[in-house]
Protein backbone atom coordinates (compact mmCIF):
# COMPACT_ATOMS: atom_id res chain seq x y z
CA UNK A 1 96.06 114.64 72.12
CA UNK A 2 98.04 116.00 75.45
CA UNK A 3 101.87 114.93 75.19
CA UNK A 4 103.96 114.08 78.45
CA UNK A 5 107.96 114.17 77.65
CA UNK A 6 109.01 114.56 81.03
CA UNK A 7 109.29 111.50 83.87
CA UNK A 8 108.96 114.32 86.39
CA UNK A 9 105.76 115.06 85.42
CA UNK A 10 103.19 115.33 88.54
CA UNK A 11 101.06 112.74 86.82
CA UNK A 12 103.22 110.48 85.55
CA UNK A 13 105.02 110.41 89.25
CA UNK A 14 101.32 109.58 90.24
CA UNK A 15 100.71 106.81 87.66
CA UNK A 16 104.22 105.38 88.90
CA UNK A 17 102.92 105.05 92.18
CA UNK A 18 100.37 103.59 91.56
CA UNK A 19 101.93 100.75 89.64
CA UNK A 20 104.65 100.37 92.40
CA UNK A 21 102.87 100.91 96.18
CA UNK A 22 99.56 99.40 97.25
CA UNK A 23 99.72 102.75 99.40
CA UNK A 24 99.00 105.08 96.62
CA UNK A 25 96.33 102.73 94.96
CA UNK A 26 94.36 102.63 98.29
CA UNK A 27 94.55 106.21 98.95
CA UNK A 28 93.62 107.00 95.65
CA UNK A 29 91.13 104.12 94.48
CA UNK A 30 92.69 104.33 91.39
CA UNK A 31 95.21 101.92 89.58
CA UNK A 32 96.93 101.87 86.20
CA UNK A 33 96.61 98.54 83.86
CA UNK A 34 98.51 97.90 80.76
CA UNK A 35 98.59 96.43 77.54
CA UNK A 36 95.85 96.25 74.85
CA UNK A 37 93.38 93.29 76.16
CA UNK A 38 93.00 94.74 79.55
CA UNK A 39 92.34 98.62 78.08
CA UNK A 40 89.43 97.10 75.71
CA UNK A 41 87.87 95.28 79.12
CA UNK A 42 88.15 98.96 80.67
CA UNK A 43 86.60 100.91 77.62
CA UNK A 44 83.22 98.05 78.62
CA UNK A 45 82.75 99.18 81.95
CA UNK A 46 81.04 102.96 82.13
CA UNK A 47 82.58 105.29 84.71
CA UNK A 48 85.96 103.42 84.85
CA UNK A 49 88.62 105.06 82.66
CA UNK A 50 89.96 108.33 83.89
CA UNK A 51 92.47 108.35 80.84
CA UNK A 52 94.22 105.98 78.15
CA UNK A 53 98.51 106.84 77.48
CA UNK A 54 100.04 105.62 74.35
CA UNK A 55 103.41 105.40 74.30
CA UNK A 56 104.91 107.48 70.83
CA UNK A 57 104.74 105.49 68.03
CA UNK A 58 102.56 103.06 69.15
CA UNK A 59 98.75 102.67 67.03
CA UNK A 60 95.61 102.30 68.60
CA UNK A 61 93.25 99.46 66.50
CA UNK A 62 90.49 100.84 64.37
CA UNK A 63 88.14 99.04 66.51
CA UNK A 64 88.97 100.36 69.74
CA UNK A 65 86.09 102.90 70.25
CA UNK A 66 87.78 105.56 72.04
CA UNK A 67 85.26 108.45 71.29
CA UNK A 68 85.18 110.83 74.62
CA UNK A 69 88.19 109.06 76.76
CA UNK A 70 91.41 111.13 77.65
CA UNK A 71 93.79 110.70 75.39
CA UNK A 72 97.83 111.19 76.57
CA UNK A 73 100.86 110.57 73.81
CA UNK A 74 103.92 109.31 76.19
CA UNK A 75 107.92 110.06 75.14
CA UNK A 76 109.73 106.87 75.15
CA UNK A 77 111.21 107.74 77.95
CA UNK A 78 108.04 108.61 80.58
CA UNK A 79 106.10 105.17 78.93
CA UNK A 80 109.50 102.89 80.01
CA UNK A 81 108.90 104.76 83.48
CA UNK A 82 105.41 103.39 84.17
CA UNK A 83 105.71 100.26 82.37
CA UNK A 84 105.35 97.21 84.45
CA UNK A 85 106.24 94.32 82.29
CA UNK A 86 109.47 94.12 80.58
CA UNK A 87 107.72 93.86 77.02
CA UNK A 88 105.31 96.67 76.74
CA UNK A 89 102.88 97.10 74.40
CA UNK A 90 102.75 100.80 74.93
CA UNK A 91 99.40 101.54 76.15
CA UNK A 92 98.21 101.99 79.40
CA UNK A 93 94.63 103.34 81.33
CA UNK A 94 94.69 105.17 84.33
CA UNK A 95 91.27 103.89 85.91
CA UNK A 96 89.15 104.44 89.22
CA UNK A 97 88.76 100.72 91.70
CA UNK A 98 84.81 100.05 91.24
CA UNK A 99 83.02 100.68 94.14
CA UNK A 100 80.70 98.32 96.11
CA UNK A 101 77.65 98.62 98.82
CA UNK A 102 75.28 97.02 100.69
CA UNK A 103 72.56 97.34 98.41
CA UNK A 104 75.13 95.46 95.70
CA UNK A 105 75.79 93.21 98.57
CA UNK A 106 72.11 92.23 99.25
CA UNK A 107 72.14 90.29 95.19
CA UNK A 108 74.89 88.37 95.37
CA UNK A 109 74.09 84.32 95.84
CA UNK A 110 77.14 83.02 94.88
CA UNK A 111 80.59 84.41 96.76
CA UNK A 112 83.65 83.18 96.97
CA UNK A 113 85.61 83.95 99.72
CA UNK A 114 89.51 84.35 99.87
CA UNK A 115 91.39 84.07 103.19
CA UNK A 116 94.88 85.68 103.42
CA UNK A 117 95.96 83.76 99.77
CA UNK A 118 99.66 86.42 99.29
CA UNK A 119 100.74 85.34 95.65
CA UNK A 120 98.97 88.30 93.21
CA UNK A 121 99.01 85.30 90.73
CA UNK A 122 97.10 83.14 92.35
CA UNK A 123 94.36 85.55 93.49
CA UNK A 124 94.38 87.17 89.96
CA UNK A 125 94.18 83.79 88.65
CA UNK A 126 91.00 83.08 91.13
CA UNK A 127 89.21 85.95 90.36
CA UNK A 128 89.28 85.55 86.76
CA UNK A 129 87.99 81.93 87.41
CA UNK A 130 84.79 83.36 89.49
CA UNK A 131 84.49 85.40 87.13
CA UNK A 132 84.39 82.51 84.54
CA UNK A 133 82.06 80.33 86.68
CA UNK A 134 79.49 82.61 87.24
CA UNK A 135 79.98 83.96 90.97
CA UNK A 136 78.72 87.34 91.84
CA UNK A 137 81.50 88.30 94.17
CA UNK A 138 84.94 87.60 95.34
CA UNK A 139 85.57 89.07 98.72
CA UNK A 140 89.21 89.22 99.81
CA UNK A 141 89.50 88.85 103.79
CA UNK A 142 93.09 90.33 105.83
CA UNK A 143 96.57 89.43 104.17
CA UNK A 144 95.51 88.63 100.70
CA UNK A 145 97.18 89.99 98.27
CA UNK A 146 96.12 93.61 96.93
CA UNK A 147 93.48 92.98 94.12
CA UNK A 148 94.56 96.08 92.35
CA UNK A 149 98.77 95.21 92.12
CA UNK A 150 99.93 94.62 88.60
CA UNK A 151 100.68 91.20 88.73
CA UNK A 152 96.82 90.63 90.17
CA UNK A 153 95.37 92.47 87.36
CA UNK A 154 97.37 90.94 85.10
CA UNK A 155 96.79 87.55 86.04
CA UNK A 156 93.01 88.25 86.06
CA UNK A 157 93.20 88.89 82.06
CA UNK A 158 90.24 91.92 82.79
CA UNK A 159 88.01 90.06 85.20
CA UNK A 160 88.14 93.25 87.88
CA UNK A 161 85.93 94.65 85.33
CA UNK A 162 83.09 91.65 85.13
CA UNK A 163 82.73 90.82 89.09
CA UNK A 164 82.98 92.39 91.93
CA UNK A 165 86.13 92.39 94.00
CA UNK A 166 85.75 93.78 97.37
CA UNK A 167 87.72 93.61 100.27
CA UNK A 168 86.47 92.93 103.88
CA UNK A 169 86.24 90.82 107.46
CA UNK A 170 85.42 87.12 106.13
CA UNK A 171 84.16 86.66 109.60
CA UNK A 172 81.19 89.40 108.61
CA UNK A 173 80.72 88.16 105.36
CA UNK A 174 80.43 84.44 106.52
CA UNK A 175 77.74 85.14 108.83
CA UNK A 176 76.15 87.73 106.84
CA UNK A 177 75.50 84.71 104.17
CA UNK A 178 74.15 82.30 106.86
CA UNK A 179 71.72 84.33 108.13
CA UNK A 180 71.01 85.36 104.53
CA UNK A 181 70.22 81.31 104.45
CA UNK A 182 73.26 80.88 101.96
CA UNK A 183 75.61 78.11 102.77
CA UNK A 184 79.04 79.00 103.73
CA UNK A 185 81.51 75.69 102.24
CA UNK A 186 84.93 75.72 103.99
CA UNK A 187 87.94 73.97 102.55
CA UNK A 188 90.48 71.85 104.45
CA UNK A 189 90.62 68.50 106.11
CA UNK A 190 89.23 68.58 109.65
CA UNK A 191 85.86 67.19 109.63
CA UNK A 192 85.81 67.04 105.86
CA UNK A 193 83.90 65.26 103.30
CA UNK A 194 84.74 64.61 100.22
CA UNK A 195 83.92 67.54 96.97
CA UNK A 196 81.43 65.55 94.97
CA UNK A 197 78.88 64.33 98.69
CA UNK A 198 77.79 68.35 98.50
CA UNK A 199 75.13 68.89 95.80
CA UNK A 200 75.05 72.42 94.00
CA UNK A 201 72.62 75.03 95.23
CA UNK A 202 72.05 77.82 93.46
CA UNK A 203 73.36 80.12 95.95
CA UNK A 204 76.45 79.16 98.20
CA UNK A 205 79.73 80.72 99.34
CA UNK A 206 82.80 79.15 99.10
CA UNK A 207 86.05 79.81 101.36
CA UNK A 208 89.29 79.15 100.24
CA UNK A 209 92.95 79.71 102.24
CA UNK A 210 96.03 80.84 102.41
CA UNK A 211 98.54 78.61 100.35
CA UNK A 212 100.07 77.18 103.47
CA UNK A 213 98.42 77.09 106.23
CA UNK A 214 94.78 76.64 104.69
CA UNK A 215 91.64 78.54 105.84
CA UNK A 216 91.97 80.66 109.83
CA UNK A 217 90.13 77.52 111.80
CA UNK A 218 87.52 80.43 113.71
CA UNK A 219 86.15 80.68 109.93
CA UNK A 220 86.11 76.73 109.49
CA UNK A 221 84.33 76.88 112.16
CA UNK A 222 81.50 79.02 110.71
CA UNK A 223 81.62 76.84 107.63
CA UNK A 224 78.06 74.44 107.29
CA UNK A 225 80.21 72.03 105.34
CA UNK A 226 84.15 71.62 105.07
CA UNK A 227 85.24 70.02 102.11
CA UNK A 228 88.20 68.27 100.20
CA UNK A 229 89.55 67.38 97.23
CA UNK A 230 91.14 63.93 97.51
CA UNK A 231 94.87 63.43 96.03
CA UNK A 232 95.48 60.27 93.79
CA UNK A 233 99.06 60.52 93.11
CA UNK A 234 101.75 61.60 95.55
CA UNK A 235 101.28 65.11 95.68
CA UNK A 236 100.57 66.86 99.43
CA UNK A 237 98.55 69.51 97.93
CA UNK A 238 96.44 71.53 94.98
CA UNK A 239 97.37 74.72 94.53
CA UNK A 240 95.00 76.82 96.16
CA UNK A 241 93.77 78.55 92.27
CA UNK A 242 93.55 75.30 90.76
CA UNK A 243 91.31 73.95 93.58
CA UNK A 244 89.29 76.83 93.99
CA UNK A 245 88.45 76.15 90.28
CA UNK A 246 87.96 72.39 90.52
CA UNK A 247 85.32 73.53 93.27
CA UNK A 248 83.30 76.62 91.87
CA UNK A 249 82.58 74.65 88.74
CA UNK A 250 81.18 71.93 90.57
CA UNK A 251 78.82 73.93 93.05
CA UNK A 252 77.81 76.46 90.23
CA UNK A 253 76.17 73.69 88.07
């Protein structure tokens, strides 16, 4: 196993980047996950691991199968320099973004459709619930947050590596499913009818907005349907993860 003492190691300067700058992880297509749960979700997906870092000391489980990946042993000192959460469990991957196109594009029936949502949590949170509910694709339109940040991956508890997460122009992908015949549901409260008055289909794709300000009202308008969830006690608002998963497990049944 390959040793790394040194924080001023070319790599490790690399695998700090990419925990810190969205920058680095875009020019790369690369990003760096950590902690034991999210490296046994890697070691599932073929093609995905570039290498696995252990910080000294630290034990992989006898039933990690780790036959053929990259092995690094980190000094104390170089594993505190990449760690991202204040209680590491000493092991990280080093792994390439998956990679989408249009003939992956052309299966999926069921997308769900994120419009400039900025809190990593919440999008990590939403992904991990299509994931969950069956979807075949989250697409991530302008000012969302960067799928691939720690706090994103983190909060999707491995679901990067179950679904699709791609980023592009909602305004494509909304009329790339109506044309496909797929119906495009909108959420917010111009023109809108309540949740449960839209039946499931088996192939629909929902659009859900920014925490404030909702879904951009050009891709409302695109919407077939615009729905809402009604509010019983006093509060103004769900937040926007919580709704999105009241929603896709009602229109995936």
């Amino acid at each position: 196993m390959k040793r790394i003492e040194s924080t001023q190691n070319a790599l490790v300067k690399h695998w700090k980047k990419l925990v810190t700058t969205r920058k680095e992880r875009d020019k790369s297509e690369e990003f760096l996950i950590e902690g034991f749960h999210l490296v046994e979700e890697a070691l599932k997906t073929e093609g995905i691991l570039l290498s696995i870092m252990i910080r000294e000391g630290v034990e992989l489980p006898a039933n990690l199968n780790v036959e053929g990946v990259h092995l690094v042993e980190l000094s104390q000192a170089v594993a505190k320099e990449i760690a991202e959460t204040e209680q590491s469990q000493g092991i990280f991957a080093h792994c390439r973004q998956p990679q989408y196109d249009e003939n992956h594009f052309a299966a999926w029936e069921k997308i769900l459709l994120i419009d400039a949502v900025q809190d990593p949590g919440n999008v990590g949170t939403m992904i991990r619930t299509a994931d969950a509910a069956g979807m075949d694709a989250v697409i991530l339109g302008k000012g969302s947050a960067d799928p691939y940040s720690p706090k994103t991956v983190r909060s999707a508890q491995g679901a990067h590596f179950h679904i699709p997460v791609v980023r592009g122009d909602l305004a494509e992908w909304t009329a790339n499913a109506k044309n496909a015949g797929i119906k495009v549901l909108g959420t917010g409260l111009r023109d809108a009818v309540n949740y449960t008055e839209i039946a499931p289909e088996s192939s629909f794709a929902l659009l859900v907005g920014n925490e404030g300000s909702g879904v951009n009202e050009e891709l409302l308008d695109q919407a077939d349907h615009i729905v809402k969830i009604p509010m019983y006690g006093q509060a103004e608002s769900l937040n926007v993860a919580v709704a999105t998963g009241i929603l896709l497990y009602t229109y995936v049944r």
